[in-house]
N, C-alpha and C. Protein backbone atom coordinates (compact mmCIF):
# COMPACT_ATOMS: atom_id res chain seq x y z
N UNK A 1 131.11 36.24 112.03
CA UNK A 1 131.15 35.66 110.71
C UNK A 1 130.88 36.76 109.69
N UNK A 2 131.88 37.04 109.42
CA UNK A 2 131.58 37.88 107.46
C UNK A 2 131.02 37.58 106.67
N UNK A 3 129.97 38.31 106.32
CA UNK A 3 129.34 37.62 104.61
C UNK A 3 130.32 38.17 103.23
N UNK A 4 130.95 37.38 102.76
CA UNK A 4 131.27 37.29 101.72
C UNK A 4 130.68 38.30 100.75
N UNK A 5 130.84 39.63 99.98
CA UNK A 5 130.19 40.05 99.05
C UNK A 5 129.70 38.94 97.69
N UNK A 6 130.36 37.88 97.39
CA UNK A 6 129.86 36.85 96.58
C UNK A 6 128.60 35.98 96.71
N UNK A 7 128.80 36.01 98.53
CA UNK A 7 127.81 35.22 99.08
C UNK A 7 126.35 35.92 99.06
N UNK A 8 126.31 37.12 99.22
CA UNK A 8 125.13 37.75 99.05
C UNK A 8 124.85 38.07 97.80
N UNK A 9 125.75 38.64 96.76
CA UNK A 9 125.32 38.40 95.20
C UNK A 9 124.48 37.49 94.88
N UNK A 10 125.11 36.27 95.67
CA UNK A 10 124.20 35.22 94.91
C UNK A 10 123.34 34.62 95.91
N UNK A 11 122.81 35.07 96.65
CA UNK A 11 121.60 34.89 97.38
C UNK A 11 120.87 35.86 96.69
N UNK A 12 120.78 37.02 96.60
CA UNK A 12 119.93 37.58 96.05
C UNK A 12 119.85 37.50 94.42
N UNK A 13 120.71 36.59 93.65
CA UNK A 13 120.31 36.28 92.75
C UNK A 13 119.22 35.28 92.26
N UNK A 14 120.12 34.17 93.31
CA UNK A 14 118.88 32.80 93.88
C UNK A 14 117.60 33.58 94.05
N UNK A 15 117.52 34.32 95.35
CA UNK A 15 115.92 34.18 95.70
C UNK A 15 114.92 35.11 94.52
N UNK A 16 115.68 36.43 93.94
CA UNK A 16 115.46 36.75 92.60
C UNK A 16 114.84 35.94 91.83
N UNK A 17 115.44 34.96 91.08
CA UNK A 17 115.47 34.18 90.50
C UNK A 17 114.19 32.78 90.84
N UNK A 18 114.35 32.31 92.16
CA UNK A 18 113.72 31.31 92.60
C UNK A 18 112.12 31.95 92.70
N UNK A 19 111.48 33.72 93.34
CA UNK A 19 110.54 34.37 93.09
C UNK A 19 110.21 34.74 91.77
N UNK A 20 110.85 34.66 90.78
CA UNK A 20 110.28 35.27 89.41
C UNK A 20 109.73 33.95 88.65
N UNK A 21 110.35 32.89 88.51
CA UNK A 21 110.53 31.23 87.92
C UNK A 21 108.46 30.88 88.25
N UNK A 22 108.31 30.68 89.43
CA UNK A 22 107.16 30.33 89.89
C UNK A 22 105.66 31.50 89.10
N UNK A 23 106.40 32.57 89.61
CA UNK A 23 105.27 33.57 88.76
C UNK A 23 105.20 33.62 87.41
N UNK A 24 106.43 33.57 86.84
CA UNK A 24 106.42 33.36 85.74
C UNK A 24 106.02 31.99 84.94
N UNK A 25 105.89 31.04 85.29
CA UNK A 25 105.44 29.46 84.49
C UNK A 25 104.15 29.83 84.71
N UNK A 26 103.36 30.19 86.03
CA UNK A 26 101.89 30.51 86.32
C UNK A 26 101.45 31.20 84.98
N UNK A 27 102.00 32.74 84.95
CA UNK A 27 101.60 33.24 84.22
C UNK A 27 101.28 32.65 82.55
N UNK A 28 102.25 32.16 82.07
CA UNK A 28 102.71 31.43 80.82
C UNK A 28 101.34 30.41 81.01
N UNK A 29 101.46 29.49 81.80
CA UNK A 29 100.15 28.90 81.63
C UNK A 29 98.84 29.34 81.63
N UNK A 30 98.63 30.74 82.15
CA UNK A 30 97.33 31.46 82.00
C UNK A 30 96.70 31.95 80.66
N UNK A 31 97.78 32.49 79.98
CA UNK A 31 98.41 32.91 79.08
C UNK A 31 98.02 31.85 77.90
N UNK A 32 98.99 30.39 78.25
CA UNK A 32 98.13 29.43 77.30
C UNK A 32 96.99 29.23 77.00
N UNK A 33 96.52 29.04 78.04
CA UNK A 33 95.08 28.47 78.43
C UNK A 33 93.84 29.45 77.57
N UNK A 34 94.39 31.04 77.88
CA UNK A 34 93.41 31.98 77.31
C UNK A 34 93.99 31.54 75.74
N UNK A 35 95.01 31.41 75.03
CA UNK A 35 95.23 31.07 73.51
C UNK A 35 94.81 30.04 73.04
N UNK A 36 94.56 29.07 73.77
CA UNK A 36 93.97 27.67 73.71
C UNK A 36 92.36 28.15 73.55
N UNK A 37 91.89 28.80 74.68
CA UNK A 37 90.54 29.37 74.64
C UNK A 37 89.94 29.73 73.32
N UNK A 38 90.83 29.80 72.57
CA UNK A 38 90.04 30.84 71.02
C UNK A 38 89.55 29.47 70.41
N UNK A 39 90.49 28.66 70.71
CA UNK A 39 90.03 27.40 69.45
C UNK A 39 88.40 27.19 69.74
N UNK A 40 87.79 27.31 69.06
CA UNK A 40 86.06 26.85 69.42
C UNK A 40 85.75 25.53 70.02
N UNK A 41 86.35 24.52 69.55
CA UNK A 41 86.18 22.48 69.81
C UNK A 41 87.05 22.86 71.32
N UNK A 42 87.97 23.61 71.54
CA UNK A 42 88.59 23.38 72.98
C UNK A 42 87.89 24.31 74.05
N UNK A 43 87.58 25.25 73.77
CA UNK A 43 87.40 26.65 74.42
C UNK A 43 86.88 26.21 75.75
N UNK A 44 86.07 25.66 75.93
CA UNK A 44 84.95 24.99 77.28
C UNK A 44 85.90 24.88 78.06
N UNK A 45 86.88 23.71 77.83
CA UNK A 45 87.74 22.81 78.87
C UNK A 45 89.04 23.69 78.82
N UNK A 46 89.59 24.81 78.34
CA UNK A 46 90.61 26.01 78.44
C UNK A 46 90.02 26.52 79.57
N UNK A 47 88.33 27.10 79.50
CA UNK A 47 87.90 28.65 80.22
C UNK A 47 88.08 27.39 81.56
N UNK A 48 87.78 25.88 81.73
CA UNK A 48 87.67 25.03 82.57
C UNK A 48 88.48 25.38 83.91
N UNK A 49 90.00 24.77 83.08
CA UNK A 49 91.17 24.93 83.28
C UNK A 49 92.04 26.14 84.08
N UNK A 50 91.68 27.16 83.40
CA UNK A 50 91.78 28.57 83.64
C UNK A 50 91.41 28.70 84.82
N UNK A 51 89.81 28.49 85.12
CA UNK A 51 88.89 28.94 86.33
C UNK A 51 89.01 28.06 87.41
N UNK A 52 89.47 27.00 87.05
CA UNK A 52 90.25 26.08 88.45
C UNK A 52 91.69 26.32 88.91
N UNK A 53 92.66 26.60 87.83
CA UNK A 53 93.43 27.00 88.74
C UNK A 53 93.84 28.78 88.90
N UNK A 54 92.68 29.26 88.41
CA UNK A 54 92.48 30.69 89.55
C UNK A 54 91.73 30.04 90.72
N UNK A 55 91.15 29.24 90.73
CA UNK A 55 90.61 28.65 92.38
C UNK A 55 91.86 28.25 92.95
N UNK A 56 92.47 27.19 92.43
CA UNK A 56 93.49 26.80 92.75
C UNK A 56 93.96 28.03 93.95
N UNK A 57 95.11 29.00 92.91
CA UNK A 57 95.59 30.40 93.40
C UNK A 57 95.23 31.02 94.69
N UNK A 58 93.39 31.02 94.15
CA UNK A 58 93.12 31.88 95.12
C UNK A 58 92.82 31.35 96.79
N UNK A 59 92.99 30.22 97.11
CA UNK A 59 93.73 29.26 98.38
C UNK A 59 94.52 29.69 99.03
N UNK A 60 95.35 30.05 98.80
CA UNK A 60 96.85 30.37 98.38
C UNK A 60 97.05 31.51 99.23
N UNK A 61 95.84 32.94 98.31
CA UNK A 61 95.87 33.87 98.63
C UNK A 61 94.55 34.69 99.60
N UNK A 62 94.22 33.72 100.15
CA UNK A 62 93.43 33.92 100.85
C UNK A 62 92.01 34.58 100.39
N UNK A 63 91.44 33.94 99.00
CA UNK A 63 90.32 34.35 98.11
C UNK A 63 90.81 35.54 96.72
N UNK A 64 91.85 35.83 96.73
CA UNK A 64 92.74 36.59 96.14
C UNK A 64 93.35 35.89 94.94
N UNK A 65 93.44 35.30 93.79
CA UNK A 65 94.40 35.09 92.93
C UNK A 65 95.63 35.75 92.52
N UNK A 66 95.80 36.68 92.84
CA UNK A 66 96.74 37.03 92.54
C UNK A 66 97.59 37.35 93.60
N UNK A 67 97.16 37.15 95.11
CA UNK A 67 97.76 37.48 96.23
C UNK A 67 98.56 35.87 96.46
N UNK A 68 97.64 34.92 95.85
CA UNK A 68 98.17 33.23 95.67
C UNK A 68 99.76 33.53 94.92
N UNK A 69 99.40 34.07 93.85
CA UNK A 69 100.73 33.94 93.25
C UNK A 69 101.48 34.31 93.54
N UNK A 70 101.49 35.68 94.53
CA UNK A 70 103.00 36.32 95.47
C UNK A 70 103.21 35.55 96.47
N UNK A 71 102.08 34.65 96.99
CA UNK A 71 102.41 33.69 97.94
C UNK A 71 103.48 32.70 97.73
N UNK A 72 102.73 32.31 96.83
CA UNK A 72 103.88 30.85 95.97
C UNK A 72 105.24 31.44 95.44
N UNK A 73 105.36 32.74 94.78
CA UNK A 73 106.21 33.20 94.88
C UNK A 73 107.43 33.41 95.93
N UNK A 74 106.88 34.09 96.93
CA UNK A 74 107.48 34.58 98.06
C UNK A 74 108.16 33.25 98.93
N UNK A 75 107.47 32.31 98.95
CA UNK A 75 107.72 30.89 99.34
C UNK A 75 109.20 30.00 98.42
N UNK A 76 108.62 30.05 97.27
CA UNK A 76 109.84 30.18 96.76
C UNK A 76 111.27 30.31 96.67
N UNK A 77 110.71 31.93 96.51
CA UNK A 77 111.99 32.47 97.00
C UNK A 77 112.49 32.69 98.43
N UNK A 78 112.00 32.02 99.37
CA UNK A 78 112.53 31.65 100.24
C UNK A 78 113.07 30.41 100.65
N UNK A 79 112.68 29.54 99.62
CA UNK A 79 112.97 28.16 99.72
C UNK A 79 114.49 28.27 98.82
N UNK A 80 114.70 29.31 97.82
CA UNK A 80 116.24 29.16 97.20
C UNK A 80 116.95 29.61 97.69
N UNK A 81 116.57 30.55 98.67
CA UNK A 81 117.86 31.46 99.22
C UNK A 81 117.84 30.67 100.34
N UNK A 82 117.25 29.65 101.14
CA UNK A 82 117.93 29.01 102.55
C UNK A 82 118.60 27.63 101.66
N UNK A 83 118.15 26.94 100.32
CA UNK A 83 118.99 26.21 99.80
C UNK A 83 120.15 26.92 99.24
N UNK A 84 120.46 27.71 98.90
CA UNK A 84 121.41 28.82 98.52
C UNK A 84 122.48 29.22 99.50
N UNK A 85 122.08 29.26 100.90
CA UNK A 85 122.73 29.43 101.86
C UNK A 85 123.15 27.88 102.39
N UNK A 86 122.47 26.90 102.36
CA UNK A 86 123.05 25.86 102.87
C UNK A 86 124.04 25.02 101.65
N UNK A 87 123.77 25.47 100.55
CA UNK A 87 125.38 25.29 99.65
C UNK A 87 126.46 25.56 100.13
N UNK A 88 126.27 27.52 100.04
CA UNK A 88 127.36 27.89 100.59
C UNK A 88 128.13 27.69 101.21
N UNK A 89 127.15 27.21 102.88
CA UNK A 89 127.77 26.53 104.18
C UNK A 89 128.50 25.23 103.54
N UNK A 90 128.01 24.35 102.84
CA UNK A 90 128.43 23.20 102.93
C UNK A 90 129.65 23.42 101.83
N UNK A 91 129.74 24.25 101.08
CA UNK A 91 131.10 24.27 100.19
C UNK A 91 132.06 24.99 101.74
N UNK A 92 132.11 25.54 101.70
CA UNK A 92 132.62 26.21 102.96
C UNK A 92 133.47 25.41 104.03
N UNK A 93 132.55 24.23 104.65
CA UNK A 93 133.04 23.64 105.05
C UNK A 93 133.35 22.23 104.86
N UNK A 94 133.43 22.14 103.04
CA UNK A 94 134.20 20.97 102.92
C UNK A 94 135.51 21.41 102.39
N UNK A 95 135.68 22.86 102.06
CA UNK A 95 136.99 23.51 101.28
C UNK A 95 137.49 23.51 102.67
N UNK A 96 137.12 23.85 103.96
CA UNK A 96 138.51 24.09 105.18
C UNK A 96 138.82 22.39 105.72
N UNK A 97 137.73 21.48 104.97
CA UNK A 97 138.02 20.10 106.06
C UNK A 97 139.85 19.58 104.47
C-alpha cells in the first residue's frame, strides 16, 4: 500500500494541529485566569481556579504541570491523526465501491 503524498500532508497537519489546539486553549485559560487575578473582588477565586487546574495538569503529568500539558497534548494529537487516517480509509473506500 502507497501513502499518498496528500495523505501524509495531512496527517501531519491534523496531528500538528490536533497537538497545538489542546495546549493552546490550556494556556489561554491560564493566561485568563492570571488577568482575571488583578481584579481585587475576584482575585481569591482566579489564584483558586488557576491552582486547581495546575493540580488538575499535574495528574496528567505525573506531579509535573507542564509535563500534563504535553500529555494531553500528545494524546491529542494522536487521537487526530488515527481519526485522520480512518477518514482517509473510509473516503478511499467508498470512492472504489
Amino acid at each position: 500500500m502507497l501513502m499518498s503524498p496528500a495523505f501524509i500532508r495531512s496527517l501531519l497537519f491534523t496531528s500538528t494541529f490536533s497537538f497545538a489546539l489542546p495546549i493552546l486553549l490550556i494556556g489561554l485559560l491560564l493566561a485568563a485566569l492570571s488577568a482575571i487575578g488583578q481584579i481585587p473582588l475576584v482575585a481569591a477565586i482566579a489564584q483558586l481556579a488557576a491552582e486547581k487546574l495546575l493540580q488538575f495538569l499535574a495528574v496528567f503529568g505525573s506531579g509535573d504541570p507542564f509535563q500534563g500539558v504535553l500529555v494531553i497534548g500528545l494524546t491529542c494529537g494522536l487521537v487526530g491523526a488515527l481519526f485522520d487516517a480512518y477518514a482517509f480509509r473510509r473516503h478511499q473506500n467508498l470512492r472504489d465501491s
